[in-house]
N, C-alpha and C. Protein backbone atom coordinates (compact mmCIF):
# COMPACT_ATOMS: atom_id res chain seq x y z
N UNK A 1 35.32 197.03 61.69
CA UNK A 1 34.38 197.44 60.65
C UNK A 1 34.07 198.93 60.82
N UNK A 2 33.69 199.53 59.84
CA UNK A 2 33.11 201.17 59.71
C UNK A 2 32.25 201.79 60.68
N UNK A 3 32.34 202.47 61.63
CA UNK A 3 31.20 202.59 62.04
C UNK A 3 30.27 203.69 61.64
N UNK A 4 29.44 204.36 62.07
CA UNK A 4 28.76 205.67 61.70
C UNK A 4 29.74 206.91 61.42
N UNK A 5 29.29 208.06 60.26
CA UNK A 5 30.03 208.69 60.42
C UNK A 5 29.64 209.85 61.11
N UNK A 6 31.11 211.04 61.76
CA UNK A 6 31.35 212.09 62.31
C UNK A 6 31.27 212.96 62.07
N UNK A 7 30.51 213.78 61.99
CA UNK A 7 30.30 216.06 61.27
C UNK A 7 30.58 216.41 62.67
N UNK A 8 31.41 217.70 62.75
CA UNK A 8 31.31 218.63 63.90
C UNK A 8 31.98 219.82 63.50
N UNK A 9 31.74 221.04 63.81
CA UNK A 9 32.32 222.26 63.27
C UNK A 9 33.83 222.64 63.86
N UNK A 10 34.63 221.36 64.68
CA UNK A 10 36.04 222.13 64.54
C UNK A 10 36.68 221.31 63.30
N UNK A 11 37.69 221.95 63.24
CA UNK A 11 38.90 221.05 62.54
C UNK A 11 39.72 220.09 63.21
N UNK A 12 40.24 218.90 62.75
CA UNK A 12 41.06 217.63 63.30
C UNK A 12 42.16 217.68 62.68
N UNK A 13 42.72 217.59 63.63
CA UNK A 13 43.95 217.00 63.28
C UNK A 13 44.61 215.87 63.78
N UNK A 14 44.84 214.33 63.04
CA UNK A 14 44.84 213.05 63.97
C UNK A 14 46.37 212.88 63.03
N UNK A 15 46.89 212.18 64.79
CA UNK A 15 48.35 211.16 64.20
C UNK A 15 48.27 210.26 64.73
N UNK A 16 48.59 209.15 63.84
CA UNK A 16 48.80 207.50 63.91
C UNK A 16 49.70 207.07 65.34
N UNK A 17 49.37 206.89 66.58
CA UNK A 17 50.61 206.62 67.70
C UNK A 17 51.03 205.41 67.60
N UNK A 18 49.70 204.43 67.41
CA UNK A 18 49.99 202.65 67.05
C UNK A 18 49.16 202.15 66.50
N UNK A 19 49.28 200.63 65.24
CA UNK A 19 48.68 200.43 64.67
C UNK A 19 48.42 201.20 63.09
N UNK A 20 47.31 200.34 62.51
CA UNK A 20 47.11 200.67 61.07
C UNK A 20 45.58 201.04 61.33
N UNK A 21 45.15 202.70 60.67
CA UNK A 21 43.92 202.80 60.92
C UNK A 21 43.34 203.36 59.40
N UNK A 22 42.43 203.01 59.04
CA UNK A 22 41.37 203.43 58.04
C UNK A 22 40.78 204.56 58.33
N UNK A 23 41.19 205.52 57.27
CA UNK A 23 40.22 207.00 57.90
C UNK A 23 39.42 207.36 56.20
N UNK A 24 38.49 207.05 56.95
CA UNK A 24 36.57 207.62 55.91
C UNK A 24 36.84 209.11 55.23
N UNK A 25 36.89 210.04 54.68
CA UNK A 25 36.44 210.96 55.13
C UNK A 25 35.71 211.42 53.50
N UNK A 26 34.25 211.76 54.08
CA UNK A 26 33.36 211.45 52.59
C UNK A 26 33.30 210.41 51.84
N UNK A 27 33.45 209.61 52.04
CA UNK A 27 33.89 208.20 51.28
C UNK A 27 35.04 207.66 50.54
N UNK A 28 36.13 208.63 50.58
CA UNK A 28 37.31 208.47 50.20
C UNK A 28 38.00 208.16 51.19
N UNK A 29 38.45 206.58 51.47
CA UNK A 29 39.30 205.81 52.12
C UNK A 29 40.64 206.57 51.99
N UNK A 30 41.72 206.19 53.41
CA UNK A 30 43.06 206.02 52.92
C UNK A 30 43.59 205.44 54.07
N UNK A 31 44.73 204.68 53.85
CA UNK A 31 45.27 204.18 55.21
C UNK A 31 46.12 204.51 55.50
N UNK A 32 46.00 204.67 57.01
CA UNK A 32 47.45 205.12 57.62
C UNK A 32 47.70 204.48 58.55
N UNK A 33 49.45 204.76 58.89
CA UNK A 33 50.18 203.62 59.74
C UNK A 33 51.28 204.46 60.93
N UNK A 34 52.09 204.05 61.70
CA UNK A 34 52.55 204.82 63.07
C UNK A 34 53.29 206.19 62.14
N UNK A 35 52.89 207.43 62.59
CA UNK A 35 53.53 208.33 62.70
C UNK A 35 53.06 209.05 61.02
N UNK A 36 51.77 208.10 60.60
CA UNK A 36 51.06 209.32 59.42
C UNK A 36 49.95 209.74 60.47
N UNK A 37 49.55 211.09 59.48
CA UNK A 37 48.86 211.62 60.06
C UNK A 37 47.81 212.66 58.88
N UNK A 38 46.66 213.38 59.56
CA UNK A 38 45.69 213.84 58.62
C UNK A 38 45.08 214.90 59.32
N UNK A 39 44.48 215.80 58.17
CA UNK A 39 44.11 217.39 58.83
C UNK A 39 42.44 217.28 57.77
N UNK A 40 41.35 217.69 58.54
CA UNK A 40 40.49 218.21 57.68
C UNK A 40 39.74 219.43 58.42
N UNK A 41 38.99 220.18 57.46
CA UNK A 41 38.37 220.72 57.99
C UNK A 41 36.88 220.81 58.37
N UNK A 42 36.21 221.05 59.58
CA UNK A 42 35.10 221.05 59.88
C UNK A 42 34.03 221.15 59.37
N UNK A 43 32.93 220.06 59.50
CA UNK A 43 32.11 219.72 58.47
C UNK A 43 32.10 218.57 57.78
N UNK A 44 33.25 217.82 57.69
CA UNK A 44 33.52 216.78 56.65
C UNK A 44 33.09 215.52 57.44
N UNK A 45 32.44 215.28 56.86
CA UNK A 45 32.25 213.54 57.51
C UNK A 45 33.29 212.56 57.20
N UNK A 46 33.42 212.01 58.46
CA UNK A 46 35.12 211.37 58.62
C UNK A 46 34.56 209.80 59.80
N UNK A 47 35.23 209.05 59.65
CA UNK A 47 35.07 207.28 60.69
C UNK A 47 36.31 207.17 60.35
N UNK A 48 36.98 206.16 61.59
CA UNK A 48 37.92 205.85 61.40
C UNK A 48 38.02 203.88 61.90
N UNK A 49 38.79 203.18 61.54
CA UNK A 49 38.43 201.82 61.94
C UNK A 49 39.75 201.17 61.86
N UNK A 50 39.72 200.02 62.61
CA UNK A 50 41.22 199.42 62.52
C UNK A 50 41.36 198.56 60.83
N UNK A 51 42.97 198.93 60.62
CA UNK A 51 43.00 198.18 58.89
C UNK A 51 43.15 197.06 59.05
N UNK A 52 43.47 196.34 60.19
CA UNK A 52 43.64 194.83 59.81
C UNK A 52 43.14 193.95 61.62
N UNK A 53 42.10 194.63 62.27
CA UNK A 53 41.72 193.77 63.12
C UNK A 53 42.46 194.66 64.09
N UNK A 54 43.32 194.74 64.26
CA UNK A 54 44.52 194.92 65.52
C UNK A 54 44.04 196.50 65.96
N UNK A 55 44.31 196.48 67.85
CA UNK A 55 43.82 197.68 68.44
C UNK A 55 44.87 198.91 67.44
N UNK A 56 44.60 200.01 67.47
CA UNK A 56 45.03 201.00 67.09
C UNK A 56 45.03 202.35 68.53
N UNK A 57 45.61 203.16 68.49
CA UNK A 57 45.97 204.66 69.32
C UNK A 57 46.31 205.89 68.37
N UNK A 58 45.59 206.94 67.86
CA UNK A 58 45.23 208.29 67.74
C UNK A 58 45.41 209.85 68.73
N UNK A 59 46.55 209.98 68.50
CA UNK A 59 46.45 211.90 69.14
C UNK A 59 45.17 212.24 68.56
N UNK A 60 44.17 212.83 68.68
CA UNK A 60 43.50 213.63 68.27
C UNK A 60 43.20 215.24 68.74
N UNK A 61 43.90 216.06 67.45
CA UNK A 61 43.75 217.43 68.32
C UNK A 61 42.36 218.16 67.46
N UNK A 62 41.98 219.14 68.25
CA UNK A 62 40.35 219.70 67.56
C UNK A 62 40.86 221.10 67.98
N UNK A 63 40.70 221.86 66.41
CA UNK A 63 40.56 223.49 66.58
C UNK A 63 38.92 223.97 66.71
N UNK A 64 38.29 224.62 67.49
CA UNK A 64 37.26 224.93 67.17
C UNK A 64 37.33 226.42 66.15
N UNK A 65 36.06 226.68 65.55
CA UNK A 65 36.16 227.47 64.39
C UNK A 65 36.12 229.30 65.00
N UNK A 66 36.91 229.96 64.58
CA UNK A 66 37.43 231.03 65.19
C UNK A 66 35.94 231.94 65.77
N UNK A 67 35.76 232.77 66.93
CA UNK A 67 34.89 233.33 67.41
C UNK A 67 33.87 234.74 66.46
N UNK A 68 33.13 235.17 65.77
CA UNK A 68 32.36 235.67 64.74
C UNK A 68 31.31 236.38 65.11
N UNK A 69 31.39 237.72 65.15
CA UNK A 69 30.51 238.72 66.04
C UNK A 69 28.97 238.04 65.25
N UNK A 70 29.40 237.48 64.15
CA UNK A 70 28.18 237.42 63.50
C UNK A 70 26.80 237.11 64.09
N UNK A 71 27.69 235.55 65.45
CA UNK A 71 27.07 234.59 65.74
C UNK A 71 26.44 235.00 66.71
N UNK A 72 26.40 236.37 67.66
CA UNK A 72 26.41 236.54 68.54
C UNK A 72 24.85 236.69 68.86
């Protein structure tokens, strides 16, 4: 089932290693299966959940958002 969703300021980038997984992101569902994969960028509220019961496995890589004298 869905769980809570995820905001954080890097960007993701996830690939499917095993299994079928449901990925949220804003409320627009889509499913993916071994060897799809998905990019968003930081900020977006995103959950991810198994599509049919069965364990699932995710690479998940995270860019954080480039360094900004602004912030300093």
């Amino acid at each position: 089932a869905p769980g809570d969703y995820f905001a954080h300021a890097e960007d993701e980038f996830s690939y499917v290693l095993d299994g079928r997984v449901c990925l949220d992101l804003d409320g627009e569902v889509t499913e993916l299966g071994v060897g799809d994969s998905s990019y968003y960028a930081g900020g977006v509220a995103h959950r991810t959940w198994s599509a049919d019961g069965a364990p699932f496995r995710l690479l998940i890589v995270k860019q954080r958002p480039p360094h900004s004298a602004a912030t300093d």
